[in-house]
N, C-alpha and C. Protein backbone atom coordinates (compact mmCIF):
# COMPACT_ATOMS: atom_id res chain seq x y z
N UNK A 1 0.22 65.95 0.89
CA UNK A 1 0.59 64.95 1.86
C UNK A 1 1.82 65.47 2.63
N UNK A 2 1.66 65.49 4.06
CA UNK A 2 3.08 65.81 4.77
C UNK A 2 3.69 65.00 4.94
N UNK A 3 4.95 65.42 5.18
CA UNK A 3 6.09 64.63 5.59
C UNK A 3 6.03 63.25 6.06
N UNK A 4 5.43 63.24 7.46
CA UNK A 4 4.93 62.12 7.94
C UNK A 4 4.16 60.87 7.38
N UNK A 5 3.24 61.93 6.61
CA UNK A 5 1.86 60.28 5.77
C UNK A 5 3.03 59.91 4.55
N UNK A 6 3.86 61.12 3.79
CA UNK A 6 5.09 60.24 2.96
C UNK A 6 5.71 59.18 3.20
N UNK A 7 5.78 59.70 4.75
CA UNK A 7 7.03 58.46 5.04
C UNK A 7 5.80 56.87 5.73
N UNK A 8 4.71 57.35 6.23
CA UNK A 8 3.59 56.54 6.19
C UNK A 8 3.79 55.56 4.68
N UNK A 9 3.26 56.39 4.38
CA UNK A 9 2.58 55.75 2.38
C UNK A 9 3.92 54.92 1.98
N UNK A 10 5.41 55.29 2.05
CA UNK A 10 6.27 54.56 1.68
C UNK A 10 6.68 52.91 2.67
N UNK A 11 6.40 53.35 4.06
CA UNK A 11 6.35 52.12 4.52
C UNK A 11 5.07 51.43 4.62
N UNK A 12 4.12 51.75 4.25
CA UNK A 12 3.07 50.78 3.85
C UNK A 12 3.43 49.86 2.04
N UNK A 13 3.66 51.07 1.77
CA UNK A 13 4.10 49.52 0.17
C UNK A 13 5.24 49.15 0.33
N UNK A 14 6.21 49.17 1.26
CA UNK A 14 7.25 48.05 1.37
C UNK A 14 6.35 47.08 1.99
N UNK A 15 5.25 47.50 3.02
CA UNK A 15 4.87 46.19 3.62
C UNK A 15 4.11 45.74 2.89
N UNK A 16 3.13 46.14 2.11
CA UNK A 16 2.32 45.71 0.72
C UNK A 16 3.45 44.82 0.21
N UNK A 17 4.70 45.17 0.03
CA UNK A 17 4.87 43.80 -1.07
C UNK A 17 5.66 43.00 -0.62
N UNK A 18 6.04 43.02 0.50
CA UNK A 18 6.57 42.10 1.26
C UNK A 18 5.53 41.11 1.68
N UNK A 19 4.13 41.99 2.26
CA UNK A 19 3.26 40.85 2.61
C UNK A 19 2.94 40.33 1.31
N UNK A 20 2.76 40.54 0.32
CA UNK A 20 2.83 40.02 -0.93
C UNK A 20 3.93 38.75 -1.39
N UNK A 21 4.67 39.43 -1.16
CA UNK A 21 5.65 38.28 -1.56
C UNK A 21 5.84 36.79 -0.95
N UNK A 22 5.14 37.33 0.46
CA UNK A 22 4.80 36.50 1.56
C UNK A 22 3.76 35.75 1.37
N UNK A 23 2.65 36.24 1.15
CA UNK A 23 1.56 35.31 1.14
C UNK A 23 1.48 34.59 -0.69
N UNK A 24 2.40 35.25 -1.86
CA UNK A 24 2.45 34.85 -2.50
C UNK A 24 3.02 33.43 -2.89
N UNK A 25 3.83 33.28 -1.95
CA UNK A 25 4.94 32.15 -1.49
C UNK A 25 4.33 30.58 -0.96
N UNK A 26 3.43 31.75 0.31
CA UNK A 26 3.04 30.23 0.98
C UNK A 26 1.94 29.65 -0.12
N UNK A 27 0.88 31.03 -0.57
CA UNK A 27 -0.39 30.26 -1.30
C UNK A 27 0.17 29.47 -2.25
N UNK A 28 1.07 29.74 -2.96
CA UNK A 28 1.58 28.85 -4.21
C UNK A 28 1.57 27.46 -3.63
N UNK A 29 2.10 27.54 -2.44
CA UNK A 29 2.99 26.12 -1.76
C UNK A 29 1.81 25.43 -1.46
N UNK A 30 0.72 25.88 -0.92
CA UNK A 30 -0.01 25.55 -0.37
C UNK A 30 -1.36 24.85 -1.48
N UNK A 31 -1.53 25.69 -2.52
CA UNK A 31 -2.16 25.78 -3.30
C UNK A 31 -1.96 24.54 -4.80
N UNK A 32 -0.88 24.39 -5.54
CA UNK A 32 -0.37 23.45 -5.68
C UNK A 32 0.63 22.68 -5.44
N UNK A 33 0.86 22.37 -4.17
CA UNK A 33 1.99 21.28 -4.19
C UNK A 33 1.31 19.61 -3.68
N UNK A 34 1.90 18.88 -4.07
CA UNK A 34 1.06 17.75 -4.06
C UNK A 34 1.04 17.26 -2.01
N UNK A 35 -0.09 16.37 -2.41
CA UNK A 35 -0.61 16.42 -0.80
C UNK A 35 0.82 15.86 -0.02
N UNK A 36 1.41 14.84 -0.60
CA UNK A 36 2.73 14.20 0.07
C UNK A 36 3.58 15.13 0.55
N UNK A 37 3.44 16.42 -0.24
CA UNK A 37 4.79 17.21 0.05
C UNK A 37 4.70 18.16 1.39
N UNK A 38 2.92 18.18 1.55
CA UNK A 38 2.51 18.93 2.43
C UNK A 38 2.87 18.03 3.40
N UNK A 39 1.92 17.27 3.15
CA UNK A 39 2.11 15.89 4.88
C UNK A 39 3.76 16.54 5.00
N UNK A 40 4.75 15.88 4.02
CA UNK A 40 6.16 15.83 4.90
C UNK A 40 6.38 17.31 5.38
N UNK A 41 5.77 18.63 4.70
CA UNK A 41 6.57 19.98 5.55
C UNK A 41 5.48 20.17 6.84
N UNK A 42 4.90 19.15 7.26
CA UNK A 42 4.28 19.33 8.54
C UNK A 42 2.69 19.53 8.80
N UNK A 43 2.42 20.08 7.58
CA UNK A 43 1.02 20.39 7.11
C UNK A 43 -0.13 19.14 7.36
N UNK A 44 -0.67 19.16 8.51
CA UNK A 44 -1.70 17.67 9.09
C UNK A 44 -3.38 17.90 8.58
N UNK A 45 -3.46 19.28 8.02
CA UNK A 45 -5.16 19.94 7.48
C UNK A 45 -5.11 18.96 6.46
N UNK A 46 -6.54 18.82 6.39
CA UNK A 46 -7.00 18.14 5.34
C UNK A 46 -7.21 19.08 4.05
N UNK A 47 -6.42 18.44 2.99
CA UNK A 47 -6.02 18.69 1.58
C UNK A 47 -6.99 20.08 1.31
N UNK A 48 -8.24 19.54 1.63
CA UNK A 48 -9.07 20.80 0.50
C UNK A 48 -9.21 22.53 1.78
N UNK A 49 -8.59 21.73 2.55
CA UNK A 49 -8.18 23.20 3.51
C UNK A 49 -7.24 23.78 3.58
N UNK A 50 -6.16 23.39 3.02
CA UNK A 50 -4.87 23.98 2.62
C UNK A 50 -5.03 24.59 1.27
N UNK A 51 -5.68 23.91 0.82
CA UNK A 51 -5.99 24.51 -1.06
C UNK A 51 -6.99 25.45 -0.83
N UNK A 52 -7.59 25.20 -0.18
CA UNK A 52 -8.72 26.89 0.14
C UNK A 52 -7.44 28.16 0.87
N UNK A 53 -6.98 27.87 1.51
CA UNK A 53 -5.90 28.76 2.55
C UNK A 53 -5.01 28.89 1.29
N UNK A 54 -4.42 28.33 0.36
CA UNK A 54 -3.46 28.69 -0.56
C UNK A 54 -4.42 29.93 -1.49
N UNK A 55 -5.30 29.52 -2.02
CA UNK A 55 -6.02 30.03 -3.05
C UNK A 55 -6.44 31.49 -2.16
N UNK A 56 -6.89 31.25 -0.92
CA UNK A 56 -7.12 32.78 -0.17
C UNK A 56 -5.83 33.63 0.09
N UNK A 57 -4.59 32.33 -0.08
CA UNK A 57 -3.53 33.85 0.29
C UNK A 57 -3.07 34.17 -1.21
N UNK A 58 -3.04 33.55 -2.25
CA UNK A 58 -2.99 34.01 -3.19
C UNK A 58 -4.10 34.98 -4.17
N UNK A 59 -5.10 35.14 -3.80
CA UNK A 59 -6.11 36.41 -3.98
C UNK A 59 -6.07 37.30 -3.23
N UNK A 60 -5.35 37.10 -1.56
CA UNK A 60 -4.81 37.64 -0.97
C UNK A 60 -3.77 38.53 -1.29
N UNK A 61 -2.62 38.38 -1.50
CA UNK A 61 -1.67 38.49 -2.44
C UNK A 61 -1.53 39.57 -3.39
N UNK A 62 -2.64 39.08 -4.51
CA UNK A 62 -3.06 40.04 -5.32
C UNK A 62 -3.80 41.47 -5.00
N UNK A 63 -4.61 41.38 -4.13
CA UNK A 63 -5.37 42.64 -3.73
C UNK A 63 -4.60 43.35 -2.76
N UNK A 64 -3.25 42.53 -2.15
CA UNK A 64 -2.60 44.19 -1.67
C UNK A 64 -1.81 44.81 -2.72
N UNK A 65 -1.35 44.59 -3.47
CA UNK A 65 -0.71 45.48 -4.34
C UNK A 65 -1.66 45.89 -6.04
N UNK A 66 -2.17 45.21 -6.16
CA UNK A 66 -2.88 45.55 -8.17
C UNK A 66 -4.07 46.39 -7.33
N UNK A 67 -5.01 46.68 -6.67
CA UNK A 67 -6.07 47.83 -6.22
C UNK A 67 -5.44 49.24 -6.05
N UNK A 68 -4.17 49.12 -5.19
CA UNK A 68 -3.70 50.45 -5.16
C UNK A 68 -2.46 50.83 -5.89
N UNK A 69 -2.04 49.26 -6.83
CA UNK A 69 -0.92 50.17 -7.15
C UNK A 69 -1.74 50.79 -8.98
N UNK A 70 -2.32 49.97 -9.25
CA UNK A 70 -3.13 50.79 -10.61
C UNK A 70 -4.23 51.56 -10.49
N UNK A 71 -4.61 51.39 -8.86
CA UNK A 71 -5.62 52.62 -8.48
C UNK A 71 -7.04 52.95 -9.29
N UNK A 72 -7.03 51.47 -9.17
CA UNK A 72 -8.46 51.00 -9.58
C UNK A 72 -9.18 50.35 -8.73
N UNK A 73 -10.54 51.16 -7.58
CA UNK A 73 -10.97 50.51 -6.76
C UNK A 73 -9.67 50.12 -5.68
N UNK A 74 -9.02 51.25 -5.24
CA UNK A 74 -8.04 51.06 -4.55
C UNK A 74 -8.23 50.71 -2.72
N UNK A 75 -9.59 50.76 -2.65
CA UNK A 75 -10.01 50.65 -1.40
C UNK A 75 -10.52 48.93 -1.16
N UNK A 76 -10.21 48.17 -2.10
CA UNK A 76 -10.13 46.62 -2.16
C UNK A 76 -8.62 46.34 -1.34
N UNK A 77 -7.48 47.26 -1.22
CA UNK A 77 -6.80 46.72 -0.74
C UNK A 77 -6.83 46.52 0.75
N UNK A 78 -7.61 47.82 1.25
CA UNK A 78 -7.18 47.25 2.82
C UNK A 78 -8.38 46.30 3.01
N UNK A 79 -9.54 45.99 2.34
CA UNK A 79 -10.16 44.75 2.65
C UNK A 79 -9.44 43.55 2.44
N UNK A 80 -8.92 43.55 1.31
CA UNK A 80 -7.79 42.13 1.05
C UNK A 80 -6.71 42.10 2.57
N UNK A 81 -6.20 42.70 2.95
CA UNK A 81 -5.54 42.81 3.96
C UNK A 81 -6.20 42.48 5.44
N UNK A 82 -7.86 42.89 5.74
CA UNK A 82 -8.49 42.49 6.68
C UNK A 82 -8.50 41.35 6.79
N UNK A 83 -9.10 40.56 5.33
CA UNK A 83 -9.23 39.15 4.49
C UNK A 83 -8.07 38.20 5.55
N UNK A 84 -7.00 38.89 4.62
CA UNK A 84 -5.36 38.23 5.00
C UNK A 84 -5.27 38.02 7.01
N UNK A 85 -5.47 39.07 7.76
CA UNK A 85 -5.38 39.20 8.88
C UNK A 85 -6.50 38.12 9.19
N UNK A 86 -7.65 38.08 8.68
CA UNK A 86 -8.56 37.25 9.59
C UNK A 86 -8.02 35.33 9.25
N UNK A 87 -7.77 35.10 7.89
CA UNK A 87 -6.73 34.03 7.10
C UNK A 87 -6.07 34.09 8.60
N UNK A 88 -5.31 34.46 8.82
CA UNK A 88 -3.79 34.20 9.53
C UNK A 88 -4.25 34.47 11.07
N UNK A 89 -5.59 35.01 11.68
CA UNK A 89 -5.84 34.77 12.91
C UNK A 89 -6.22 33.40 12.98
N UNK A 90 -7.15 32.68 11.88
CA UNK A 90 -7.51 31.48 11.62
C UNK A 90 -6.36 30.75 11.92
N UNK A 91 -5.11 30.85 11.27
CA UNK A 91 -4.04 29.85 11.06
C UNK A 91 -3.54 29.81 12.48
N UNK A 92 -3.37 30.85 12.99
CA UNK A 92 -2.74 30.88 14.60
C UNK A 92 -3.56 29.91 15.60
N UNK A 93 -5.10 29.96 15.20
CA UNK A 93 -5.80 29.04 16.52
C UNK A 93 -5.67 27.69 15.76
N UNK A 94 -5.65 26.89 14.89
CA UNK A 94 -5.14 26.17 13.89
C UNK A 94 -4.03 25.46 14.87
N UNK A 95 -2.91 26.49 14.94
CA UNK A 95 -1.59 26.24 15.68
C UNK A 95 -1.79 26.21 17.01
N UNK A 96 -2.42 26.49 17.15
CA UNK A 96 -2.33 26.55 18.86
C UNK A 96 -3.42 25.55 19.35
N UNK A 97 -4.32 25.01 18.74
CA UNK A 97 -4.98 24.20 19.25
C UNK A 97 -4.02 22.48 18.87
N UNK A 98 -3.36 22.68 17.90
CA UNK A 98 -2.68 21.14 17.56
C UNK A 98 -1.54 21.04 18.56
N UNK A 99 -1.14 22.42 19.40
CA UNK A 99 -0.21 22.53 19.40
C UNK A 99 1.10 23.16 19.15
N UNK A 100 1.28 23.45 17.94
CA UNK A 100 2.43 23.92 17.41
C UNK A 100 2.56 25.27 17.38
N UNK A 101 3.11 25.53 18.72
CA UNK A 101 3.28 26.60 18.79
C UNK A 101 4.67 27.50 18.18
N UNK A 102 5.46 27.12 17.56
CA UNK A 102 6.25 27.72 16.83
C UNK A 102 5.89 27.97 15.48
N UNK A 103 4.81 27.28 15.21
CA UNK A 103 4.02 27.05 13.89
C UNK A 103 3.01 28.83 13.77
N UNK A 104 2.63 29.12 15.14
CA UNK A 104 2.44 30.19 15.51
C UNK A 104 2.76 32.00 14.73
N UNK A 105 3.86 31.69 15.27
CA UNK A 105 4.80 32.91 14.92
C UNK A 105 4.82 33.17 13.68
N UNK A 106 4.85 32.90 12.43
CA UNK A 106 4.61 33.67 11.15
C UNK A 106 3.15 33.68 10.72
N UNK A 107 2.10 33.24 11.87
CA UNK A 107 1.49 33.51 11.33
C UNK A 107 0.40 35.00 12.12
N UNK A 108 1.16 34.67 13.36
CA UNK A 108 0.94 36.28 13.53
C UNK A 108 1.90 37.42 13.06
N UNK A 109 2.90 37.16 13.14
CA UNK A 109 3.87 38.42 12.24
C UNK A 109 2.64 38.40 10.75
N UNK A 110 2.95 38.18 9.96
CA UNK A 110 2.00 38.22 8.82
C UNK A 110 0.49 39.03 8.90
N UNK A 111 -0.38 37.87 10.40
CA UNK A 111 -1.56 38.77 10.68
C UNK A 111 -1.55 40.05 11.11
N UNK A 112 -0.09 40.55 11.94
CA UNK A 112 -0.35 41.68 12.16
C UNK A 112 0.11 42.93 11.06
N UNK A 113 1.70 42.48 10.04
CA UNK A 113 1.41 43.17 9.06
C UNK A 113 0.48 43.19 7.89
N UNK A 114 -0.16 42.42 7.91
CA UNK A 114 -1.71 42.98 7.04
C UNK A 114 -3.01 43.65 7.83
N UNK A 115 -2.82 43.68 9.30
CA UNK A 115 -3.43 44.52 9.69
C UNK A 115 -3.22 45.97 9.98
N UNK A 116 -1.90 46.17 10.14
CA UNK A 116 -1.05 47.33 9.93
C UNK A 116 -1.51 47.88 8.41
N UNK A 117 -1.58 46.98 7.06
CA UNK A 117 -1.63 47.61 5.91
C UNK A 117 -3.19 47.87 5.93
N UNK A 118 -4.35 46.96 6.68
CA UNK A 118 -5.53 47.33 6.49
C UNK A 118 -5.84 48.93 7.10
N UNK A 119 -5.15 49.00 8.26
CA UNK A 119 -5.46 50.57 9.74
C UNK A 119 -4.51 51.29 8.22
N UNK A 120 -3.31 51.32 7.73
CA UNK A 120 -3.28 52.80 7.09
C UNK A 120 -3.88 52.56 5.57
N UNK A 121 -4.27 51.76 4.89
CA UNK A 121 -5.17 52.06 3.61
C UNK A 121 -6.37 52.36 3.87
N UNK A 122 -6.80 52.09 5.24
CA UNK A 122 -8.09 52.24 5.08
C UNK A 122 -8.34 53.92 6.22
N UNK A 123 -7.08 54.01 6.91
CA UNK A 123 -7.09 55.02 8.02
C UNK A 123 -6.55 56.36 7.53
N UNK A 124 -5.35 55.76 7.82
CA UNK A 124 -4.19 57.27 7.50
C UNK A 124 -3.94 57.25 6.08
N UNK A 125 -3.23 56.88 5.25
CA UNK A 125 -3.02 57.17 4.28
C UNK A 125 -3.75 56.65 2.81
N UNK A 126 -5.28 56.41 2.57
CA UNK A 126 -6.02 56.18 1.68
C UNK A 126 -5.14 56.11 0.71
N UNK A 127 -5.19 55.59 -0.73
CA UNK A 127 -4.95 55.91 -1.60
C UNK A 127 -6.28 56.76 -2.77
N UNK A 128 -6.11 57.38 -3.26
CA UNK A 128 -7.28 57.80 -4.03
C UNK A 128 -7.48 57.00 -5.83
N UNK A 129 -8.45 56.64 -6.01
CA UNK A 129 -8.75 56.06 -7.93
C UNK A 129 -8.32 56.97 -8.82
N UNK A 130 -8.27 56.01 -9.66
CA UNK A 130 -7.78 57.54 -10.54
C UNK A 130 -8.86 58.13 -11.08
N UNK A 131 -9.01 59.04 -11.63
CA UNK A 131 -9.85 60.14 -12.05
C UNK A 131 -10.43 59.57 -13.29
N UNK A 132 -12.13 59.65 -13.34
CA UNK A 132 -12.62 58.86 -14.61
C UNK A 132 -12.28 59.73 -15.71
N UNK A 133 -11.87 59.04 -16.79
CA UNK A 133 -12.03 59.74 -17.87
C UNK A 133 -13.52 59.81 -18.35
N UNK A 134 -13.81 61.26 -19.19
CA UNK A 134 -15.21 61.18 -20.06
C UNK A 134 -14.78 61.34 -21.59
């Protein structure tokens, strides 16, 4: 690996776990917090669509970092990341059709760094499985 895909490969898993940490955050919130708490942080979707969107960013979540960082079936991550990007193009027309357009903005920052992590796991810097044992 040269120089360049190094410094590639290292800023892709800061963004791996940042978007991680990120979508780990909201799915939790989203996923169990009770419906009241949603209504008051602004959240107007109906219940079992926020709990689907929690539960997708939290499987979300998981498949950018456990595919490539134990490098098992490591090519699940930039699909989890397509996953995540298409999640969060969803959430943007979501926002923009109610309105809320400041509601907007993290959810394209987000869509576009998981599409950034899908173009180099799946482009430039693959990760490879590990080697079967016999």
């Amino acid at each position: 690996m040269n120089t360049s895909n190094k410094t590639l490969h290292r800023g892709l898993w800061v963004a791996q776990l940042l978007g991680a940490a990120a979508f780990f955050m909201a799915g939790s919130f989203k996923a169990f917090s009770p419906g009241a708490e949603l209504a008051a942080a602004g959240m107007a979707e109906p219940l079992a669509i926020l709990r689907l969107a929690g539960i997708s960013e939290l499987l979300g979540a998981a498949g950018l970092v456990l595919p490539a960082g134990l490098r098992i079936a490591p090519r699940l991550t930039p699909l989890a990341a397509s996953g995540l990007t298409l999640v969060m193009v969803l959430a943007a027309l979501t926002h923009l059709v109610s309105g809320d357009f400041g509601g907007m903005v993290p959810s394209l920052v987000l869509g576009g760094l998981s599409a950034f992590i899908a173009w180099g796991r799946l482009v430039k810097v693959p990760i490879a499985p590990k080697a079967a044992r016999l």
